[in-house]
Protein backbone atom coordinates (compact mmCIF):
# COMPACT_ATOMS: atom_id res chain seq x y z
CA UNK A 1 135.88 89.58 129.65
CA UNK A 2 136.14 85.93 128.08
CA UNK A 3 138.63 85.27 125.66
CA UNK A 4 137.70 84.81 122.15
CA UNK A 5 138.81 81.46 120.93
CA UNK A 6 141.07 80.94 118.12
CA UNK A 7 138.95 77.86 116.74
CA UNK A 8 136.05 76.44 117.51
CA UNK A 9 136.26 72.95 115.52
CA UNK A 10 137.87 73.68 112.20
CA UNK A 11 136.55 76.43 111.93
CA UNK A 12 138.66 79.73 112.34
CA UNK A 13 137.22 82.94 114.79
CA UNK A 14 136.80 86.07 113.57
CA UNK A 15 135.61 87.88 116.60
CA UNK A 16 132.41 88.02 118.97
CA UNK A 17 129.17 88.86 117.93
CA UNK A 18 127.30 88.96 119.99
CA UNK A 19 126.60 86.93 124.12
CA UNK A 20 122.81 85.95 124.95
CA UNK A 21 120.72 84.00 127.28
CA UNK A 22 122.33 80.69 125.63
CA UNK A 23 125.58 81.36 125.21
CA UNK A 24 127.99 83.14 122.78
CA UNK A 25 127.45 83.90 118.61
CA UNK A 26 130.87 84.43 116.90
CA UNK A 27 132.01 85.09 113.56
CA UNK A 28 134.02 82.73 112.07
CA UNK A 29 135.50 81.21 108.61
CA UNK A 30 135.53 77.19 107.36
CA UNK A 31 139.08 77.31 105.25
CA UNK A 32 137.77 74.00 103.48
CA UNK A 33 134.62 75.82 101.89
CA UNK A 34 135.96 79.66 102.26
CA UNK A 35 132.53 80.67 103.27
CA UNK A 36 131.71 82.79 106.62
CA UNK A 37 129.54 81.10 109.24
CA UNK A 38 127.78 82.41 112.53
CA UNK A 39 128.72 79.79 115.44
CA UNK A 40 126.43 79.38 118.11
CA UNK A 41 128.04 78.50 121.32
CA UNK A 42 125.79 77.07 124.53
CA UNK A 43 126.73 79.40 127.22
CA UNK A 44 129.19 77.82 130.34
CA UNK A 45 126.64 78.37 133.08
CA UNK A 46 124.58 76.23 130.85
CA UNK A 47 126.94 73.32 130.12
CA UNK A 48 126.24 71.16 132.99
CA UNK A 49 122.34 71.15 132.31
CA UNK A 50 120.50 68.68 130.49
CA UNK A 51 117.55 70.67 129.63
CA UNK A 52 119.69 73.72 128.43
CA UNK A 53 121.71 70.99 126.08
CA UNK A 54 118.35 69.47 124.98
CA UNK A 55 116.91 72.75 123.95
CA UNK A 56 120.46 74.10 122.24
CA UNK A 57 120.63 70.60 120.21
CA UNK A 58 116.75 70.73 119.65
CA UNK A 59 117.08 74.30 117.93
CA UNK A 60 120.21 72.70 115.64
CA UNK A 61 118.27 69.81 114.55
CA UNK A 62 115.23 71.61 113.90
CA UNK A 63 117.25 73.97 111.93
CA UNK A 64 119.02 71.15 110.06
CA UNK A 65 115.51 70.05 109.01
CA UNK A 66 114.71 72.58 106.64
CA UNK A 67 116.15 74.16 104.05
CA UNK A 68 114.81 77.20 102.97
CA UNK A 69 115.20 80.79 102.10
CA UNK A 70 113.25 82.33 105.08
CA UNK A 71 115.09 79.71 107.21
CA UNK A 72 118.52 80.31 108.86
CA UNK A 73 120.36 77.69 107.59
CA UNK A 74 122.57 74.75 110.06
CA UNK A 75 125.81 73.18 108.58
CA UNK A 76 127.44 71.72 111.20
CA UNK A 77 126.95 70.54 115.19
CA UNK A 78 129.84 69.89 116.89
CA UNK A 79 131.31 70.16 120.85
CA UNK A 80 133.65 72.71 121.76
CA UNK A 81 135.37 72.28 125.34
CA UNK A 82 132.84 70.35 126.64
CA UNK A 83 130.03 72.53 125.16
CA UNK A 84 127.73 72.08 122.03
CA UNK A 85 127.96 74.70 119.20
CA UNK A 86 126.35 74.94 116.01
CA UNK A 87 127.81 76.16 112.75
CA UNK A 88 125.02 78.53 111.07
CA UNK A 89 124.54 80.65 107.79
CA UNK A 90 126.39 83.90 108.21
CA UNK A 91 123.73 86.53 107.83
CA UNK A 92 124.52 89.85 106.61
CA UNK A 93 122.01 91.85 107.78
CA UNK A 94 119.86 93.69 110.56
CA UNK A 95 117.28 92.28 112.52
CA UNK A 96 113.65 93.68 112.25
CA UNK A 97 114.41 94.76 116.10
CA UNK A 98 117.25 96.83 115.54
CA UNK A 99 115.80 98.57 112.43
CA UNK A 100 112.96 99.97 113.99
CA UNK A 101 115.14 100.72 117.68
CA UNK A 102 117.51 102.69 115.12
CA UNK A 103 114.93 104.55 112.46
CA UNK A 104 111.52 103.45 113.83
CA UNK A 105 108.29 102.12 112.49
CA UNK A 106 108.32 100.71 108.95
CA UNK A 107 106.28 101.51 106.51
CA UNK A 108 103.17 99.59 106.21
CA UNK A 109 103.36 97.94 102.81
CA UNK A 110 106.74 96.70 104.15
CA UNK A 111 105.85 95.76 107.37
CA UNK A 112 103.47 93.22 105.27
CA UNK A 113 106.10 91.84 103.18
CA UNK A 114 108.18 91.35 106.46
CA UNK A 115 105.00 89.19 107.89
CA UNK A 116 104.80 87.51 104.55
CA UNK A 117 108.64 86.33 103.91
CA UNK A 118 108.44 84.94 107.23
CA UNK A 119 105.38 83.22 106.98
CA UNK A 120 106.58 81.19 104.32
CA UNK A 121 109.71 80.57 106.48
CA UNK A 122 107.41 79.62 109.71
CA UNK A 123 105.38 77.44 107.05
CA UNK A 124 108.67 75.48 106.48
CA UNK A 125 109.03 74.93 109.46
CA UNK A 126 105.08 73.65 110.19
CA UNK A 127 105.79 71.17 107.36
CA UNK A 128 108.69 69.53 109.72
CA UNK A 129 107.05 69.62 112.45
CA UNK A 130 108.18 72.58 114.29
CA UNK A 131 106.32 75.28 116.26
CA UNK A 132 109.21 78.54 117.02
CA UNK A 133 107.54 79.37 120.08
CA UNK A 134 109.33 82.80 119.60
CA UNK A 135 108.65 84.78 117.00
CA UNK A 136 109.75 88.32 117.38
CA UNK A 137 110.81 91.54 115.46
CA UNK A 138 115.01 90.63 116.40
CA UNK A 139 114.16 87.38 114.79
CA UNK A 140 113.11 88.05 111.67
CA UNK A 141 116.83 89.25 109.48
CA UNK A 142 116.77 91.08 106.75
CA UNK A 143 119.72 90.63 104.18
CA UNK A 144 121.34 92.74 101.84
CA UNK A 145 119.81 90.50 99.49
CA UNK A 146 116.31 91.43 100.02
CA UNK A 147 115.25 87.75 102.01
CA UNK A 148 113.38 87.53 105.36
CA UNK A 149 115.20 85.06 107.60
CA UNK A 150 113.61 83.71 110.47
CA UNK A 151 116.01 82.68 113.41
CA UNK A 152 116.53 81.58 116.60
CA UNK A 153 114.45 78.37 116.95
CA UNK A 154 116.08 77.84 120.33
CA UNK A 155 112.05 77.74 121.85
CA UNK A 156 111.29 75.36 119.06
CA UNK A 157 109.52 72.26 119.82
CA UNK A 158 109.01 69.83 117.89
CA UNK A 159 105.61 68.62 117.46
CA UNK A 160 106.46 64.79 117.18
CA UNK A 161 108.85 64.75 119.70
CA UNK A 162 107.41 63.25 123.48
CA UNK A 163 110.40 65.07 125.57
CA UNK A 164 109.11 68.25 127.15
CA UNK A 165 112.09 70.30 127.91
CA UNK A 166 110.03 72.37 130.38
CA UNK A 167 108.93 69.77 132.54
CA UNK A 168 110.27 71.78 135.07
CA UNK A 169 107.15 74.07 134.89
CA UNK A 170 109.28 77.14 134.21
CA UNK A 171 107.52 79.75 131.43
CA UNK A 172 110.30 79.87 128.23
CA UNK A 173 109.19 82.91 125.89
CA UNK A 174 108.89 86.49 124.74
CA UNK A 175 106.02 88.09 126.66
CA UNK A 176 105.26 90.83 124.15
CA UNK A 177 104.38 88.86 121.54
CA UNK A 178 103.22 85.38 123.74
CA UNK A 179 99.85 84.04 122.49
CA UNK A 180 97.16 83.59 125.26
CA UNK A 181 97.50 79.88 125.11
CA UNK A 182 100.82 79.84 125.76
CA UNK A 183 100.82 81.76 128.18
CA UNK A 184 98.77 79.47 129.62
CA UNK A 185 100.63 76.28 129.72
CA UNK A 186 98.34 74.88 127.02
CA UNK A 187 99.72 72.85 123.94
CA UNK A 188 100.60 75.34 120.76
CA UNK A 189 100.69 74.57 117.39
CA UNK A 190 101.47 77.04 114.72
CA UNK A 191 98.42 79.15 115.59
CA UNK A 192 100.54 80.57 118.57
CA UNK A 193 103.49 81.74 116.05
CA UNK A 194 100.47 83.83 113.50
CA UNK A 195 99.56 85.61 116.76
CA UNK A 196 103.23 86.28 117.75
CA UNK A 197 103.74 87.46 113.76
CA UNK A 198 100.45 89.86 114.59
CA UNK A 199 101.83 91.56 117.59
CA UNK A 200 105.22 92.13 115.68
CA UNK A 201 103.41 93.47 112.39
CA UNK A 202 102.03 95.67 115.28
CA UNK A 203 105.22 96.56 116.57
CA UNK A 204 106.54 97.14 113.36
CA UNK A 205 103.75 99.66 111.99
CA UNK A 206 103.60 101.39 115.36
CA UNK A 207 107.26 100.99 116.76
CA UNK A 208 106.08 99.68 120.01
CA UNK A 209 104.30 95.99 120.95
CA UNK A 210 100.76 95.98 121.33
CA UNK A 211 100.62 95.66 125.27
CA UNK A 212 103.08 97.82 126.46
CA UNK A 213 102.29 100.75 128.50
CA UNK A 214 104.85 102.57 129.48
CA UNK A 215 105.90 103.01 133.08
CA UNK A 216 106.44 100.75 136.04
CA UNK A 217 103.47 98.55 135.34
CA UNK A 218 104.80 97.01 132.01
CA UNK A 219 106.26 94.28 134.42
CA UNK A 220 106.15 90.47 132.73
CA UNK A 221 102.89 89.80 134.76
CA UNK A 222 101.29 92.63 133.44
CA UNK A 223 101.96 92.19 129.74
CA UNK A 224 100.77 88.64 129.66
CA UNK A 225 97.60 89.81 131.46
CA UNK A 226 96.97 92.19 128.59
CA UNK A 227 97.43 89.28 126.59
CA UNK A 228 95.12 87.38 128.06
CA UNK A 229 92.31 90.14 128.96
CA UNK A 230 92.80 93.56 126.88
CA UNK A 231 91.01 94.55 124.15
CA UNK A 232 92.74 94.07 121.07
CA UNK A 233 94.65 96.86 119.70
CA UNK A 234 93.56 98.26 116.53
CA UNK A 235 95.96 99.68 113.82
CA UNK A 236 93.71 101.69 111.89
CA UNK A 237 92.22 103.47 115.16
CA UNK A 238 95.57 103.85 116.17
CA UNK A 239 97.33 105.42 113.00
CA UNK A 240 95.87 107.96 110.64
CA UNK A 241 94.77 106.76 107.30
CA UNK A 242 95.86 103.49 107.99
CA UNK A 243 95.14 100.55 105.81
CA UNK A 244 92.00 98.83 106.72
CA UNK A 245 92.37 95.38 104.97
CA UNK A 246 96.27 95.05 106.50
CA UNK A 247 94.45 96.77 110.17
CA UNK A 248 91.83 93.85 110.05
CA UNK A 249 93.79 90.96 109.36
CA UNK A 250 96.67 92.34 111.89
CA UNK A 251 93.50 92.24 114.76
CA UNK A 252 92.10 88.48 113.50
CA UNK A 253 96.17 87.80 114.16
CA UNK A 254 96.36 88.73 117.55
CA UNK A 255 93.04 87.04 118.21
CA UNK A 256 93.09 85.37 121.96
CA UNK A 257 90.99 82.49 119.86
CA UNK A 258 93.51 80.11 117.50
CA UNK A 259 90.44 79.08 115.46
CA UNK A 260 89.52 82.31 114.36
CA UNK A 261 93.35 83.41 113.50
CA UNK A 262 94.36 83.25 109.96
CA UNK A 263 96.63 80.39 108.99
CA UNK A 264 100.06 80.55 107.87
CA UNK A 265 99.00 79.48 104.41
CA UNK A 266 95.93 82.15 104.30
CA UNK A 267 98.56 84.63 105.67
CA UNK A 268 100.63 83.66 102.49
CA UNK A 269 97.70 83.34 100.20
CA UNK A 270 96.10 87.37 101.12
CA UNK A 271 99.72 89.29 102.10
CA UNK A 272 100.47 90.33 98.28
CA UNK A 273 97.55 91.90 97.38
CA UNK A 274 98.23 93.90 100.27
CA UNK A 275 101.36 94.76 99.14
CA UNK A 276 100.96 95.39 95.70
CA UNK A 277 98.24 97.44 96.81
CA UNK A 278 100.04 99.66 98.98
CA UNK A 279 103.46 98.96 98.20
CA UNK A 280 105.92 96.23 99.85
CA UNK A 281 109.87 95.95 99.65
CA UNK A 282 112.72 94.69 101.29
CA UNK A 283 114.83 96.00 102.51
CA UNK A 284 111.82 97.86 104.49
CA UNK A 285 111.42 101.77 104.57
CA UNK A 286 110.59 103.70 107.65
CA UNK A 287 107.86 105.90 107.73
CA UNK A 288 107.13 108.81 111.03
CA UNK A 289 103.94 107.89 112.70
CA UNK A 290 101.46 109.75 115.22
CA UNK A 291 99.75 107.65 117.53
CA UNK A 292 96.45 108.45 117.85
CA UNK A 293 95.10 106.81 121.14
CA UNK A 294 96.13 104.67 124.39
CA UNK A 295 97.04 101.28 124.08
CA UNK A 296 93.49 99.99 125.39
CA UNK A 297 93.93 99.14 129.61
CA UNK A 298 94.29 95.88 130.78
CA UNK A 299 91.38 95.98 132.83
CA UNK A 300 89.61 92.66 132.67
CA UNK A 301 86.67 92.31 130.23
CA UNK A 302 84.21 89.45 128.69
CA UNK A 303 86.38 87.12 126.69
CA UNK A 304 84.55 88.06 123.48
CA UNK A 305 86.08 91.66 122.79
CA UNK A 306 86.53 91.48 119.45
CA UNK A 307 83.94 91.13 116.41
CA UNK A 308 85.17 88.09 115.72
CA UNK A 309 85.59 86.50 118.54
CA UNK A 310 82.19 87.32 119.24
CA UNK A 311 80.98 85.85 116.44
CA UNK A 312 83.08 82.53 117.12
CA UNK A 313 81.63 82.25 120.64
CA UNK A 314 77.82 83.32 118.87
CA UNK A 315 78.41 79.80 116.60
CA UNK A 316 79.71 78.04 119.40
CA UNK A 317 76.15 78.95 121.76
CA UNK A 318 74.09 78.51 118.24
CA UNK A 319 75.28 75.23 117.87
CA UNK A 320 74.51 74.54 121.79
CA UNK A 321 71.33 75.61 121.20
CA UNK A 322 70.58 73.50 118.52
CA UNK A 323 71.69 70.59 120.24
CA UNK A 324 69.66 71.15 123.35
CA UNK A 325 66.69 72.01 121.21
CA UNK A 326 67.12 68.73 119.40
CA UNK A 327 67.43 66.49 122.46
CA UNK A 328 64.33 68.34 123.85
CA UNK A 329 62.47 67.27 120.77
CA UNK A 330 63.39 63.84 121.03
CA UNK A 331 62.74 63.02 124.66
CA UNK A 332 59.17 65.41 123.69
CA UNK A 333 58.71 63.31 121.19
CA UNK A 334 59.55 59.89 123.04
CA UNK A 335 56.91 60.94 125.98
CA UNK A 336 54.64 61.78 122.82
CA UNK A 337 54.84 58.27 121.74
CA UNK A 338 54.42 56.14 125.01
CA UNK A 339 51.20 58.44 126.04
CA UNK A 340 49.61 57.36 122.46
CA UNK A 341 50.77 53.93 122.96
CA UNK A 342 49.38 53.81 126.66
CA UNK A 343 46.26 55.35 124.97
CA UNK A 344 46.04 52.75 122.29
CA UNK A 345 46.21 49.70 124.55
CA UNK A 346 43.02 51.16 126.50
C-alpha cells in the first residue's frame, strides 16, 4: 500500500480518499486559508506520459475557467515529486452513483432537479468552451448544502483548443452513458453531454443505465452497440404511473440524433415546471420501483426508431424532395423554353 504523504505543496494531508484511473484524491488542509481541499494527484504509472499530463492539466485549467455553483471549483496547480496535482473544492457530499448503489432509484421529481442543477453547471462550462465528455451519475455531488456539483472534467476538451489528446485513436469514456457520436469518433459538442445527462436521469429513475442487460453480454462492445442501434428506452413504459412530460423529454435526451436533443438551455428553461409539478429537492429522496418490461434488445433496427427521429429524417427526405422537384421544374422548364424558341425561329 502507498504511503500517504505528509504534504503535498503547502498543503497538509489528511488521509486518502479515494485511488482512480488518474491517480490518487486526498484530503487535505491549506493552514494559510484554514479551509479543506480535495487534491488530485496524476497517478505514477501516468507520470512519464505526455498525453496523461495533457489531459490531467487540461481538466485543471478547464476547471479554473469557471466559477460556478454546479462547478467543482480549482484553487491551485502545482507538481508534487515529479507529478502534477490539483488543489480542488472539498466537497462534502455523495455522488449521485453511490446514492442510488446504497438506497436505489430516486424519486422522479428529484431525479429532475439533479438533471437541472447540472445543466446549469454543464452550461457553464459550454460558455468556456468546454464539452465534459463524461457525464455520469458518480459525477454529479450532492452537498449537504443542497447544490449539484458536476466533477471530474478529466475527458474535457476544450472546444478551441487544436491538441487532440487522443490522437492515439484510443476510445476515452463511460460507455453507459456515451452518445452515438462519440462513440463514433465524430466531433461532440455539448449535444453529446444532454444525451449522457438522459441516460443518467434514466439511471437515476430506474436504478440501472438504459443499455444494460444483465449477464455476460453487457461487455463494452455490446453497450455501445445498444447505443448506437436499440430502441430507445422509455420511462413511462417502463415504470408505473410514471410522468409523461419528464418520460418524453428523458427519450428526446437520449436521442441517437444531436439535432433533435433538447439543449442545455431548453433543458434549463422546461426542468422546473417539472418539478414544481411533481415535486423536486435536494438532497434527492429514493423511491422503490417495479420495472415493468425488458430493456428493449440490441438487435439492429432502421435508424429512425423513435417518433422523433422519424420525424427529423421525414423533414430531412421532404426537403430532398423539394429540391429534386424544383430542379426538375427548372431543367422542364429550360427544355420548355428552347422547343418554343426553336418553334419561333421557324
Amino acid at each position: 500500500m502507498a504511503r500517504v504523504p505528509e504534504r503535498i505543496g503547502h498543503y497538509e494531508i489528511q488521509g486518502l480518499l479515494g485511488k482512480g484511473a488518474m491517480g490518487e484524491v486526498y484530503e487535505g488542509r491549506d493552514p494559510n486559508l484554514d479551509r479543506r481541499v480535495a487534491l488530485k494527484v496524476l497517478g505514477r504509472k501516468h507520470q512519464e506520459s505526455s498525453e496523461f499530463k495533457e489531459r490531467f492539466l487540461r481538466e485543471g485549467r478547464s476547471l479554473a475557467a469557471m466559477n460556478h455553483v454546479n462547478v467543482v471549483q480549482v484553487y491551485f496547480i502545482g507538481e508534487f515529486e515529479g507529478r502534477p496535482f490539483l488543489a480542488m473544492e472539498f466537497l462534502d457530499g455523495e455522488d449521485i452513483g453511490g446514492l442510488i448503489k446504497k438506497n436505489g432509484p430516486l424519486h422522479p421529481g428529484d431525479a429532475a432537479e439533479v438533471v437541472r442543477q447540472s445543466s446549469v453547471g454543464l452550461l457553464e462550462a459550454k460558455r468556456a468552451g468546454v464539452v465534459h465528455r463524461d457525464v455520469k451519475p458518480s459525477n454529479l455531488v450532492v452537498t449537504k448544502a443542497g447544490e449539484v456539483k458536476v466533477t471530474d472534467f478529466g475527458l474535457a476538451k476544450a472546444l478551441q483548443e487544436d491538441l487532440s489528446i487522443t490522437a492515439t485513436g484510443v476510445f476515452v469514456g463511460t460507455p453507459d452513458y456515451l452518445a452515438p457520436e462519440q462513440a463514433m469518433g465524430e466531433d461532440v459538442d455539448s449535444s453529446a453531454d444532454v444525451y449522457a445527462l438522459g441516460c443518467s436521469l434514466y439511471h437515476m429513475c430506474t436504478g440501472s443505465p438504459p443499455f444494460r442487460k444483465g449477464g455476460a453480454d453487457d461487455h463494452y462492445t455490446a453497450v455501445v452497440r445498444r447505443h448506437l442501434k436499440a430502441e430507445r428506452p422509455v420511462l413511462k413504459t417502463q415504470i408505473a404511473n410514471f410522468d409523461e412530460p419528464l418520460s418524453d423529454l428523458c427519450r428526446r435526451m437520449m436521442s441517437r440524433r444531436p439535432d433533435v436533443r433538447p439543449t442545455l438551455e431548453e433543458l434549463i428553461e422546461h426542468l422546473p415546471a417539472i418539478t414544481a409539478r411533481i415535486g423536486g429537492q435536494i438532497p434527492p429522496r429514493h423511491a422503490a420501483v417495479e420495472i415493468a418490461t425488458e430493456v428493449p434488445s440490441a438487435a439492429p433496427e432502421p435508424a429512425a426508431s423513435n417518433v422523433e427521429d422519424a420525424r427529423g429524417e421525414a423533414a430531412a427526405a421532404s426537403k430532398k424532395t423539394w429540391a429534386i422537384a424544383i430542379v426538375i421544374g427548372i431543367v422542364i422548364g429550360v427544355v420548355v423554353s428552347l422547343i418554343t424558341m426553336m418553334m419561333v425561329s421557324k
